[in-house]
PDB file of N, CA and C in Angstrom:
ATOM      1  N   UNK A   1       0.811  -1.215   0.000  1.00  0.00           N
ATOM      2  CA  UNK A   1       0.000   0.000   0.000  1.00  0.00           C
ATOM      3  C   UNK A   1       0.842   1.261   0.000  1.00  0.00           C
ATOM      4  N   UNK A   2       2.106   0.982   0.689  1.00  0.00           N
ATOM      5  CA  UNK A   2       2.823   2.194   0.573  1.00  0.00           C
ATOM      6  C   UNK A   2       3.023   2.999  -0.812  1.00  0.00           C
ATOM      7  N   UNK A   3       3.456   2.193  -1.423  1.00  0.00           N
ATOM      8  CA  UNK A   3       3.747   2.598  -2.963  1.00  0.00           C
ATOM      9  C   UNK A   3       2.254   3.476  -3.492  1.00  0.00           C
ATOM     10  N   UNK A   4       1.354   3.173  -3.418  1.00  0.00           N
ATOM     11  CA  UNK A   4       0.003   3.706  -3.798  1.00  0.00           C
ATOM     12  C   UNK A   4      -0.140   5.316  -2.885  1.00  0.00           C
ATOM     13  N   UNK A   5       0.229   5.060  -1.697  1.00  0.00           N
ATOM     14  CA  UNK A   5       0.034   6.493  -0.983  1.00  0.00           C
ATOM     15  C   UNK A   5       0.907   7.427  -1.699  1.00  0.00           C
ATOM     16  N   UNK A   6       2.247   7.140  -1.700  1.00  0.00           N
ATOM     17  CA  UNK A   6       3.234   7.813  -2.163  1.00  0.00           C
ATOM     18  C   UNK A   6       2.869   7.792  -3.814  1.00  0.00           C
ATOM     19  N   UNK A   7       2.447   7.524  -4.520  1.00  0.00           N
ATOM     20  CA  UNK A   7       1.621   7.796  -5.865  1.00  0.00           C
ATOM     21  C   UNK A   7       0.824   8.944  -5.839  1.00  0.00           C
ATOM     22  N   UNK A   8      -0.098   8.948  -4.715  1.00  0.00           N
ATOM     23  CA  UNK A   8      -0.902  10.157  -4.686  1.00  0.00           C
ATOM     24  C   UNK A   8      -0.779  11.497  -4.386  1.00  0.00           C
ATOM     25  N   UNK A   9       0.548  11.217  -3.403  1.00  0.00           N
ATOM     26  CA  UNK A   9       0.971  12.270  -2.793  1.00  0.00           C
ATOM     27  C   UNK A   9       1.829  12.984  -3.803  1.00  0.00           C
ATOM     28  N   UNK A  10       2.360  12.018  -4.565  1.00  0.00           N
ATOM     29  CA  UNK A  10       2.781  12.672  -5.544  1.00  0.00           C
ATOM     30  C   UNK A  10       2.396  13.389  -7.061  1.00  0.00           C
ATOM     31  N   UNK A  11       0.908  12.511  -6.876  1.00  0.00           N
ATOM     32  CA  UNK A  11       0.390  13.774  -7.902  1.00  0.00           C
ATOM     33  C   UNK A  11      -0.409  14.618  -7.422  1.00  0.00           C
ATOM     34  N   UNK A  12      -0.918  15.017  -6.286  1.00  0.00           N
ATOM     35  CA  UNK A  12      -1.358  16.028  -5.511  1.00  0.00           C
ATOM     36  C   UNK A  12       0.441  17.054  -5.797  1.00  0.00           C
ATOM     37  N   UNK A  13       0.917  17.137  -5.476  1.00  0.00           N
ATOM     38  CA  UNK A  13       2.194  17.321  -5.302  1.00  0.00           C
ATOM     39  C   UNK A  13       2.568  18.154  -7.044  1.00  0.00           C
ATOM     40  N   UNK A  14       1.856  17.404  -7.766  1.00  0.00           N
ATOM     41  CA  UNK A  14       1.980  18.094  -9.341  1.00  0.00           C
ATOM     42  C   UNK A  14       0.937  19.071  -9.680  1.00  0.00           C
ATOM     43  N   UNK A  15       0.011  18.762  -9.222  1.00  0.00           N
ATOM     44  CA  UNK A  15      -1.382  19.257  -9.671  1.00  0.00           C
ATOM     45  C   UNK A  15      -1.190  20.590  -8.989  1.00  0.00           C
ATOM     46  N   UNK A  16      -0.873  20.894  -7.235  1.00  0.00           N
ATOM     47  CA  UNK A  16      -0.537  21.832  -6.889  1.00  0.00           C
ATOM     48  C   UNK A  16       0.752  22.648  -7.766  1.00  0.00           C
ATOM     49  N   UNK A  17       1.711  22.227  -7.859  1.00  0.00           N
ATOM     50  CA  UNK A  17       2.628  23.035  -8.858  1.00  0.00           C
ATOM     51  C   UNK A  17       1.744  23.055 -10.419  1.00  0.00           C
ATOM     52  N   UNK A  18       1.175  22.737 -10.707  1.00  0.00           N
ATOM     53  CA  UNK A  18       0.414  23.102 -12.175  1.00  0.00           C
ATOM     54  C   UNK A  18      -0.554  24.468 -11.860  1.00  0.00           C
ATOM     55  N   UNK A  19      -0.784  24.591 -10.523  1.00  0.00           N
ATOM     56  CA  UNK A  19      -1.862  25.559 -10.486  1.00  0.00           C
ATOM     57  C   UNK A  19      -0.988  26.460  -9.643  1.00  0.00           C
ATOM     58  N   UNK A  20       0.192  26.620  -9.344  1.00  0.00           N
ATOM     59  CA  UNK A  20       1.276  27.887  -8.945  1.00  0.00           C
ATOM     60  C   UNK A  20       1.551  28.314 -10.583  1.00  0.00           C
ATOM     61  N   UNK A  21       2.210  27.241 -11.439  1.00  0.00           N
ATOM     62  CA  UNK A  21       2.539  27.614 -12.476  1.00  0.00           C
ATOM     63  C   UNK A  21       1.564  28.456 -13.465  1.00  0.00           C
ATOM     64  N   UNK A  22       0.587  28.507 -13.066  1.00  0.00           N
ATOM     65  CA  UNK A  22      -0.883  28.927 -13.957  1.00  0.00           C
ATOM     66  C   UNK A  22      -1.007  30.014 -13.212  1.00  0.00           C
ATOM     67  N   UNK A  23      -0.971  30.266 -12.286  1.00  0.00           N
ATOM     68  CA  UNK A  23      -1.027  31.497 -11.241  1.00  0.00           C
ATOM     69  C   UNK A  23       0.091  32.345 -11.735  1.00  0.00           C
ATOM     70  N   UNK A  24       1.485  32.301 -11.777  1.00  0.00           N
ATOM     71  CA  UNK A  24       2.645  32.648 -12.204  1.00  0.00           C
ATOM     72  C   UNK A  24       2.344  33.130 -13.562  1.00  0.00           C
ATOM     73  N   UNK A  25       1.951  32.315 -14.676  1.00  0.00           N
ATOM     74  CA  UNK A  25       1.637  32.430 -15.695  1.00  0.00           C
ATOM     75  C   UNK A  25       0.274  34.107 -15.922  1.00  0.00           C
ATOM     76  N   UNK A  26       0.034  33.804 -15.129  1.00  0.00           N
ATOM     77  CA  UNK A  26      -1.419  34.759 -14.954  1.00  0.00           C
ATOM     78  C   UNK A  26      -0.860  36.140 -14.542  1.00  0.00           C
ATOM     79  N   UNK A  27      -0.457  36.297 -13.702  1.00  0.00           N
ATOM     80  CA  UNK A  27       0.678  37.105 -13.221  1.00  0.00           C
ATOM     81  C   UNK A  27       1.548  37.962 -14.510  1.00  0.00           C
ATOM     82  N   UNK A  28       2.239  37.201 -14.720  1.00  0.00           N
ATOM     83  CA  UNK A  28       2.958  37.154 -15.860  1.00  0.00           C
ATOM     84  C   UNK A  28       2.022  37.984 -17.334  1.00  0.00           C
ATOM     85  N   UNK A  29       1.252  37.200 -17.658  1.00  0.00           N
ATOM     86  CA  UNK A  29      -0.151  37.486 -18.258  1.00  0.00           C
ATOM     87  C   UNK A  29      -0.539  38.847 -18.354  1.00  0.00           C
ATOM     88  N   UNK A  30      -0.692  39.039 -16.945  1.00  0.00           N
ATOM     89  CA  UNK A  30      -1.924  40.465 -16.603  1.00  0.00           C
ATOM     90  C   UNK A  30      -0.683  41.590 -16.523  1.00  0.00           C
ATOM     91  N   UNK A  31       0.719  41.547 -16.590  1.00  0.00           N
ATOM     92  CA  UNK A  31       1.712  42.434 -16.350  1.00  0.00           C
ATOM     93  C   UNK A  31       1.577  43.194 -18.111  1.00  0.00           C
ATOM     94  N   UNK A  32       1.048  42.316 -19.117  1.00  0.00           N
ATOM     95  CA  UNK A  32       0.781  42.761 -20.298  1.00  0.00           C
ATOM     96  C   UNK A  32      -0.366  43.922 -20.807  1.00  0.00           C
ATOM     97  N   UNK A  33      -1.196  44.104 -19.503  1.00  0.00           N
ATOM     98  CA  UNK A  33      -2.090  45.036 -19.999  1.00  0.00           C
ATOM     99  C   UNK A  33      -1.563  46.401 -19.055  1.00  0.00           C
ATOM    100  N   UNK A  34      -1.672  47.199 -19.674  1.00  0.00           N
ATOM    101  CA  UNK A  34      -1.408  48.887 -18.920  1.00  0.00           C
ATOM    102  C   UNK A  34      -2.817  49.510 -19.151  1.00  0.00           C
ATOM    103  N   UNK A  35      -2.791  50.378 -18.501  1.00  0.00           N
ATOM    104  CA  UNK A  35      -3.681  51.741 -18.673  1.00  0.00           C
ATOM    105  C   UNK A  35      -2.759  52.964 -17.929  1.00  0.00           C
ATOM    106  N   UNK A  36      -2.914  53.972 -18.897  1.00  0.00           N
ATOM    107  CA  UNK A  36      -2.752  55.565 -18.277  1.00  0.00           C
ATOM    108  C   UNK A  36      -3.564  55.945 -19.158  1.00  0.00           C
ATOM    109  N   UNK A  37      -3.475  57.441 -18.424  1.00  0.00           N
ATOM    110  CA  UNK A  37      -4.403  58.398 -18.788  1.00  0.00           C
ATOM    111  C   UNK A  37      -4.173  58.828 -20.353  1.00  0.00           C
ATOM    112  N   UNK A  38      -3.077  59.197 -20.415  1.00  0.00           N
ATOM    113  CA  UNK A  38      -2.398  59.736 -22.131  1.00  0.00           C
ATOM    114  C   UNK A  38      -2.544  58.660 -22.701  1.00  0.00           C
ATOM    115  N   UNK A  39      -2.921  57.945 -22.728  1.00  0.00           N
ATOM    116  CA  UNK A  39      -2.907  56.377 -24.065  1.00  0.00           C
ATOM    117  C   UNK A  39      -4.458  55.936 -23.756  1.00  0.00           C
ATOM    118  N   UNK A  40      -4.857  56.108 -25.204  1.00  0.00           N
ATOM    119  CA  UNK A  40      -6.541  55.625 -25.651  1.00  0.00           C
ATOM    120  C   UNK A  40      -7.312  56.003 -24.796  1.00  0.00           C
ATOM    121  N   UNK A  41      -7.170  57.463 -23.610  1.00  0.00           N
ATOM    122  CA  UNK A  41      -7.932  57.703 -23.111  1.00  0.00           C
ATOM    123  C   UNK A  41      -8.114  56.946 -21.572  1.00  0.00           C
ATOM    124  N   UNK A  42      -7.291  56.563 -21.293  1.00  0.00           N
ATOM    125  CA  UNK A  42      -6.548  55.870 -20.001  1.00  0.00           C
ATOM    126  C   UNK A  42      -7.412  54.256 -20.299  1.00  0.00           C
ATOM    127  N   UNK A  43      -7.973  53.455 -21.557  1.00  0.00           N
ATOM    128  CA  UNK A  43      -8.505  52.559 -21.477  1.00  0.00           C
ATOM    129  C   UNK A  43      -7.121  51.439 -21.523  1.00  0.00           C
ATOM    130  N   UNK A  44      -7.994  50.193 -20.377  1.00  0.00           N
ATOM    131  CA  UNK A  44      -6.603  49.179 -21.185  1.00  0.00           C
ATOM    132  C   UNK A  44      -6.229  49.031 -22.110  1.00  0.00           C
ATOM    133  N   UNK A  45      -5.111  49.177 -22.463  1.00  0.00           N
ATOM    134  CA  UNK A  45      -4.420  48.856 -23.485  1.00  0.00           C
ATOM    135  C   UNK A  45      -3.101  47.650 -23.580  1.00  0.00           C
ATOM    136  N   UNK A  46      -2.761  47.454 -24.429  1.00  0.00           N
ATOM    137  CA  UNK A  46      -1.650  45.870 -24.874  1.00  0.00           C
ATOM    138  C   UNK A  46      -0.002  46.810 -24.247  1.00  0.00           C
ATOM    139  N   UNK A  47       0.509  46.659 -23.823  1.00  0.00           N
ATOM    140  CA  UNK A  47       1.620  46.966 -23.269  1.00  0.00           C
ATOM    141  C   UNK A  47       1.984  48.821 -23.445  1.00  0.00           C
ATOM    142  N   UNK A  48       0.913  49.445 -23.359  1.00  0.00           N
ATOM    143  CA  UNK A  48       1.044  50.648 -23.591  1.00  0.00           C
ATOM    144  C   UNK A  48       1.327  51.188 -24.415  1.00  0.00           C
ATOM    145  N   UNK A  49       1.021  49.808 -25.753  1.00  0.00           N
ATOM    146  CA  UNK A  49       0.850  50.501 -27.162  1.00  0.00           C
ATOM    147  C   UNK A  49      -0.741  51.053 -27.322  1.00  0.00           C
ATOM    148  N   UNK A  50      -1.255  51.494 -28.546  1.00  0.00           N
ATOM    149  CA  UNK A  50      -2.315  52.280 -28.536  1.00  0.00           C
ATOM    150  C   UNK A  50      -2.996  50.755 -29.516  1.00  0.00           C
ATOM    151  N   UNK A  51      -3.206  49.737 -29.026  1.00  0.00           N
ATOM    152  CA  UNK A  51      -4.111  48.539 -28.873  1.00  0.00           C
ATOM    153  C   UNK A  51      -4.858  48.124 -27.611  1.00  0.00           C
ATOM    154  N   UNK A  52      -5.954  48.405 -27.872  1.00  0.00           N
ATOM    155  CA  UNK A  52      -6.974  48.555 -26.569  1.00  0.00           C
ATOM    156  C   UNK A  52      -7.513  46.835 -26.589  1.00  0.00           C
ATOM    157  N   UNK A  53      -7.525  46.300 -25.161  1.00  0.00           N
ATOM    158  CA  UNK A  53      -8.395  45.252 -24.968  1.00  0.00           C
ATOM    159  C   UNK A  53      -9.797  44.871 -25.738  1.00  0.00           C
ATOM    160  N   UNK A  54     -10.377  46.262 -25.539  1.00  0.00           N
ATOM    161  CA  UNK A  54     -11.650  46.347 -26.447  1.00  0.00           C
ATOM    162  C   UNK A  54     -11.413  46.037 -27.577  1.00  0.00           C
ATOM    163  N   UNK A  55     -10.331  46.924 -28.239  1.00  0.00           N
ATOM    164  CA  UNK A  55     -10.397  46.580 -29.770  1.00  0.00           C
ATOM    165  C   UNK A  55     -10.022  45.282 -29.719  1.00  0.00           C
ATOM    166  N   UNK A  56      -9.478  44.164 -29.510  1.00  0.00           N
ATOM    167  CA  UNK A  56      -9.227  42.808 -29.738  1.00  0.00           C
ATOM    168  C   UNK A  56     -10.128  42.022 -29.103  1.00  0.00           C
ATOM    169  N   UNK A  57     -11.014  42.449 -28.260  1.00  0.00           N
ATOM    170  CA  UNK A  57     -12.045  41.273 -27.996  1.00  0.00           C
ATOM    171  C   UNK A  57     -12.942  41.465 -28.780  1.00  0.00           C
ATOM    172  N   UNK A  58     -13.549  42.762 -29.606  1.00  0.00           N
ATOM    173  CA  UNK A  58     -14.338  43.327 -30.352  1.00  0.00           C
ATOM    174  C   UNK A  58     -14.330  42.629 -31.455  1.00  0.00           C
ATOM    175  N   UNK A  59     -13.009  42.622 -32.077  1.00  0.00           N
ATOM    176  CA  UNK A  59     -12.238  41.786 -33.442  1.00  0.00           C
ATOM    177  C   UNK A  59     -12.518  40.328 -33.466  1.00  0.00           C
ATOM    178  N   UNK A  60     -12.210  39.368 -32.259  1.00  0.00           N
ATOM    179  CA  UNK A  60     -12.280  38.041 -31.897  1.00  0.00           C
ATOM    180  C   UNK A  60     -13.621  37.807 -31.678  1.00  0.00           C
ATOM    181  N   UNK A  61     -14.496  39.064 -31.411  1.00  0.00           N
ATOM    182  CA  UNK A  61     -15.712  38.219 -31.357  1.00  0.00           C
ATOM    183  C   UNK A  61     -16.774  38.773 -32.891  1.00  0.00           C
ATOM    184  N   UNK A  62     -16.026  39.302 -33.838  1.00  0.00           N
ATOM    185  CA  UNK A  62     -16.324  39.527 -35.039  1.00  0.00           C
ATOM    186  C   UNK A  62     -15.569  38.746 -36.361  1.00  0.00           C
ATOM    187  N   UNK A  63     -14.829  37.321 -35.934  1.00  0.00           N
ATOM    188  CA  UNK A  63     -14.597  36.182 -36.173  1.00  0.00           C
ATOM    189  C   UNK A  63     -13.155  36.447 -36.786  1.00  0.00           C
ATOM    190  N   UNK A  64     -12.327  37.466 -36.367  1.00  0.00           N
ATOM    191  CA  UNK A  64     -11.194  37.839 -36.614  1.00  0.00           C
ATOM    192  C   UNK A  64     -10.063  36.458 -36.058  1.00  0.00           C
ATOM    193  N   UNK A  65      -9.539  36.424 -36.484  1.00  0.00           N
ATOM    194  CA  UNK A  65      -8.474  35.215 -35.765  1.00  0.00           C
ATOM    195  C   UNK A  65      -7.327  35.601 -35.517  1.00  0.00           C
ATOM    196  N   UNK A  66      -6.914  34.717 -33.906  1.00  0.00           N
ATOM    197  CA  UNK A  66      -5.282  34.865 -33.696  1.00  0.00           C
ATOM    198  C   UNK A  66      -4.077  35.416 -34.496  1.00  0.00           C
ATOM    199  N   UNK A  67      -4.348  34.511 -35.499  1.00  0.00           N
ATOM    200  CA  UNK A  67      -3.472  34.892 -36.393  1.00  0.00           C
ATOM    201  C   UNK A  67      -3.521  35.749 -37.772  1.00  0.00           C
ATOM    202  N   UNK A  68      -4.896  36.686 -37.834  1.00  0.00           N
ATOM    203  CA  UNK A  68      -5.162  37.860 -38.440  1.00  0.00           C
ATOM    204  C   UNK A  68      -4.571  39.043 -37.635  1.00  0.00           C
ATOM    205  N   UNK A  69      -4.952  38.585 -36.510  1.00  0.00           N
ATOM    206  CA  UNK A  69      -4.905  40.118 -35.116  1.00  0.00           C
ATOM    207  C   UNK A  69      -2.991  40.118 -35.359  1.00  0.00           C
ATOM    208  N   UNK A  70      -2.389  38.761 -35.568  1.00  0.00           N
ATOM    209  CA  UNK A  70      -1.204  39.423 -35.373  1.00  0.00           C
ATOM    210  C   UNK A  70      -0.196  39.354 -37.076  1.00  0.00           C
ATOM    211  N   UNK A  71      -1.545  39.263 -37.627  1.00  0.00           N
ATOM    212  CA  UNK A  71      -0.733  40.022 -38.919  1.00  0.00           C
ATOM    213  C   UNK A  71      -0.859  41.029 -39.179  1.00  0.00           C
ATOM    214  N   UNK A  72      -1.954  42.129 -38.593  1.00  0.00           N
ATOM    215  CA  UNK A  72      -2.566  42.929 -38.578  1.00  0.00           C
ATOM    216  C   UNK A  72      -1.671  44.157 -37.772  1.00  0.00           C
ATOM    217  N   UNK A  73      -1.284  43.681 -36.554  1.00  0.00           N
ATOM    218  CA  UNK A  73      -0.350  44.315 -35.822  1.00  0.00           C
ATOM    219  C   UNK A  73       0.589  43.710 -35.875  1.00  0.00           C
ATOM    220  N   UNK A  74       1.792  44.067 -36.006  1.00  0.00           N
ATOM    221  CA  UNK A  74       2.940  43.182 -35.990  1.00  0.00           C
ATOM    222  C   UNK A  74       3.587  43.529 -34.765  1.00  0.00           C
ATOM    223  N   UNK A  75       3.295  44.120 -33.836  1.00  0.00           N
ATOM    224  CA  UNK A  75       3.890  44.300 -32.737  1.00  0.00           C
ATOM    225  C   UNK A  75       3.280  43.779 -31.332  1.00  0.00           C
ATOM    226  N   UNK A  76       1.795  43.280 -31.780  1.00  0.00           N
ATOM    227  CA  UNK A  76       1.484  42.537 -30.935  1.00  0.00           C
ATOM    228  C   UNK A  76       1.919  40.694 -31.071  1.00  0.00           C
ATOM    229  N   UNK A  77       1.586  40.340 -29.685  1.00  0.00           N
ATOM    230  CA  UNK A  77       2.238  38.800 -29.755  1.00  0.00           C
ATOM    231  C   UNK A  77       0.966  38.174 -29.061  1.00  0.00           C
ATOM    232  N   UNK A  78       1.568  37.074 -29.322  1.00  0.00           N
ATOM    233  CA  UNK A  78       0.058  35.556 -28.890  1.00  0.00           C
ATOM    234  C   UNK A  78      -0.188  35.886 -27.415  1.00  0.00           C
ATOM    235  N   UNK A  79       0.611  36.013 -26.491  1.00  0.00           N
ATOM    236  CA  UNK A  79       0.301  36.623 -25.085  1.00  0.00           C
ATOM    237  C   UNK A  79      -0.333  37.309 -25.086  1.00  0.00           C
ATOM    238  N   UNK A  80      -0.252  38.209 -26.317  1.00  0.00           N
ATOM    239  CA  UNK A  80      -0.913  39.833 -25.303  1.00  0.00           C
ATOM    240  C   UNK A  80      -2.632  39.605 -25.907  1.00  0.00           C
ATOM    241  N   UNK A  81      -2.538  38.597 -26.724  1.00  0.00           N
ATOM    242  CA  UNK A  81      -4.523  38.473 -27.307  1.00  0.00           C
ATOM    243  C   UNK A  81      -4.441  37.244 -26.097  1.00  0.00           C
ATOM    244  N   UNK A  82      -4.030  36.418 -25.392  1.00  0.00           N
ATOM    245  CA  UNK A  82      -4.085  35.575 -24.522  1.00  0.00           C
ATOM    246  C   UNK A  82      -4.400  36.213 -22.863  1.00  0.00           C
ATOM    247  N   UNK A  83      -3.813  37.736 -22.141  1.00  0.00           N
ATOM    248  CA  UNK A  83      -3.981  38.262 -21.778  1.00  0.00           C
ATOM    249  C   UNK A  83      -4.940  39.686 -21.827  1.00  0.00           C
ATOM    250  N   UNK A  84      -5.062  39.692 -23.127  1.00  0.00           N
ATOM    251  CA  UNK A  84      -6.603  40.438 -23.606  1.00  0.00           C
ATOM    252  C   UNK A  84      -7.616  39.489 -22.662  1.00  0.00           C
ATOM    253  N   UNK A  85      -7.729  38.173 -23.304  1.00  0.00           N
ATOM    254  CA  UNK A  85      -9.014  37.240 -23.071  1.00  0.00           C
ATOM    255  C   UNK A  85      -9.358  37.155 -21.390  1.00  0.00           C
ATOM    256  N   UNK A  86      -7.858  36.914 -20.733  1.00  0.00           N
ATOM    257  CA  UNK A  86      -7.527  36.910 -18.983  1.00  0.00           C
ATOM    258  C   UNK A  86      -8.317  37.704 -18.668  1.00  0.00           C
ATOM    259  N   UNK A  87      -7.530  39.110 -19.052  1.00  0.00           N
ATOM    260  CA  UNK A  87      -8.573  40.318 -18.385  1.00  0.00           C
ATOM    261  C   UNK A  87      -9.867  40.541 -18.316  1.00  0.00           C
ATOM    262  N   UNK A  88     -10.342  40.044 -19.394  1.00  0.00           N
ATOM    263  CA  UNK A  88     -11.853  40.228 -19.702  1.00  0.00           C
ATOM    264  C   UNK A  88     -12.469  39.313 -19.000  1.00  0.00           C
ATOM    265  N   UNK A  89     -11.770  37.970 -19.042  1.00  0.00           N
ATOM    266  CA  UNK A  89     -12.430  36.298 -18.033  1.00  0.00           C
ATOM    267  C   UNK A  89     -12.704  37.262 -16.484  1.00  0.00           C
ATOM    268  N   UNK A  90     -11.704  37.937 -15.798  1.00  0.00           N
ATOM    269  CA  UNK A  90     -11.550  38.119 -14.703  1.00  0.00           C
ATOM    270  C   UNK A  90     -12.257  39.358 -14.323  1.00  0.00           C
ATOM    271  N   UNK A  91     -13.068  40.240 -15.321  1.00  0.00           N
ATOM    272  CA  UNK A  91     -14.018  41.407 -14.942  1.00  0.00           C
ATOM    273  C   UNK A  91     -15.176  40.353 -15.176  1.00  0.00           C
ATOM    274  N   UNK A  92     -15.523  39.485 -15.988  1.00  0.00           N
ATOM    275  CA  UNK A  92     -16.325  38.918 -15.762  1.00  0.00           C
ATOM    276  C   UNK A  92     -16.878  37.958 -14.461  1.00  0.00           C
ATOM    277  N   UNK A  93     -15.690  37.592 -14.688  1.00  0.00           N
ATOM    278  CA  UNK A  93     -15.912  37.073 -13.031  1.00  0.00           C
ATOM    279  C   UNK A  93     -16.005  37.554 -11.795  1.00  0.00           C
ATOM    280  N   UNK A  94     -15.559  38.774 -11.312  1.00  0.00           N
ATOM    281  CA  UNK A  94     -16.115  39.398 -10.289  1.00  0.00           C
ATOM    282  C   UNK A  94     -17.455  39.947 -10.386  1.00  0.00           C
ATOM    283  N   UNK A  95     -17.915  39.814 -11.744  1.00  0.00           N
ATOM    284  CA  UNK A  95     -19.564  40.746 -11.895  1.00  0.00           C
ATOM    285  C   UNK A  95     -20.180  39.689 -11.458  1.00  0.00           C
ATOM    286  N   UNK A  96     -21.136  40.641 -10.253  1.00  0.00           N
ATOM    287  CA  UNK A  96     -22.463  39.781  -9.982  1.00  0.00           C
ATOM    288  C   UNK A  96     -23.765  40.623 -10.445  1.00  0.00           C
ATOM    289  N   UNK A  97     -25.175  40.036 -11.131  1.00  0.00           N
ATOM    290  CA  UNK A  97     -26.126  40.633 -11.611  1.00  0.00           C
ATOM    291  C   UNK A  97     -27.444  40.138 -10.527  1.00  0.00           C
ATOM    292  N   UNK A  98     -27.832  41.190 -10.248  1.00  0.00           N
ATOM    293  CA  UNK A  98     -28.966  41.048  -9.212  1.00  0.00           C
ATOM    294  C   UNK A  98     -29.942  41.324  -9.816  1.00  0.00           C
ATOM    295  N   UNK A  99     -31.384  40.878  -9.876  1.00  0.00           N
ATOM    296  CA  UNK A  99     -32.788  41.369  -9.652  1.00  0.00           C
ATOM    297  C   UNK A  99     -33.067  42.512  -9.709  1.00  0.00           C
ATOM    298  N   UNK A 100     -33.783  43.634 -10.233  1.00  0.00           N
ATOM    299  CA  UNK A 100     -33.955  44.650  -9.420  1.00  0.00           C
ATOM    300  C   UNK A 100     -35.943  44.597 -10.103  1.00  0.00           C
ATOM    301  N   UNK A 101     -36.780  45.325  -8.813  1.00  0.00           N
ATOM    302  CA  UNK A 101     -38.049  45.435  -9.215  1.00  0.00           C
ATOM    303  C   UNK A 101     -39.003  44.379  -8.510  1.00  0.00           C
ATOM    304  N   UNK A 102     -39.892  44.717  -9.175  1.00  0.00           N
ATOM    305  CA  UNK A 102     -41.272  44.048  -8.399  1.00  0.00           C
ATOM    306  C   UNK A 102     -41.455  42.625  -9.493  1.00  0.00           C
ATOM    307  N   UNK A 103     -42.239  41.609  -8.568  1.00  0.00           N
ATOM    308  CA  UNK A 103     -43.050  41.032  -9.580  1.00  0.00           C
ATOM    309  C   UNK A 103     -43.941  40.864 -10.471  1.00  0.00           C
TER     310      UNK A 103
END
C-alpha cells in the first residue's frame, strides 16, 4: 500500500505546482495590460501601445483570428490576445447581476 500512498501524494504534489505555475503564468499574463491616462484615453491597453483590450475582444468576437490580429499588428504577440481574453475572463468574473423590481 505504501507505494500507492506515495503515488498520490505525488500527484497532488503536481497538480498543486500546475496551479502555482498557472497562477505565475497569470501574473505574468496580466503584467501585459497597462492603462494611463495619455494612451486611448486611459482605457486598457496591450503593453502601452495604442491597442486597446476592447479593440481585440471586439475583433475576436467579429470572427477575426489569432493569427489575423497578429498580422494585422505586428507588434502585438500571442500573449498579449491571450492576456486580452484573462482580463476580460476576470471582470467577468467578479460581476455579480442582481434582480432589481417588483413582480
Amino acid at each position: 500500500m505504501a507505494p500507492d500512498v506515495a503515488y498520490f501524494n505525488s500527484v497532488d504534489f503536481r497538480d498543486r505546482d500546475r496551479k502555482e505555475v498557472a497562477q505565475m503564468e497569470q501574473v505574468n499574463i496580466m503584467g501585459r495590460i497597462t492603462a494611463h491616462p495619455d494612451v486611448m484615453v486611459g482605457k486598457p491597453t496591450i503593453r502601452g501601445m495604442r491597442i486597446t483590450v476592447e479593440q481585440l475582444l471586439k475583433a475576436m468576437a467579429n470572427g477575426i483570428t489569432t493569427d489575423q490580429l497578429l498580422d494585422d499588428y505586428p507588434d502585438l504577440e500571442k500573449e498579449d490576445i491571450r492576456a486580452a481574453l484573462l482580463y476580460a475572463s476576470q471582470l467577468v468574473d467578479e460581476e455579480r447581476v442582481y434582480a432589481v423590481g417588483s413582480n
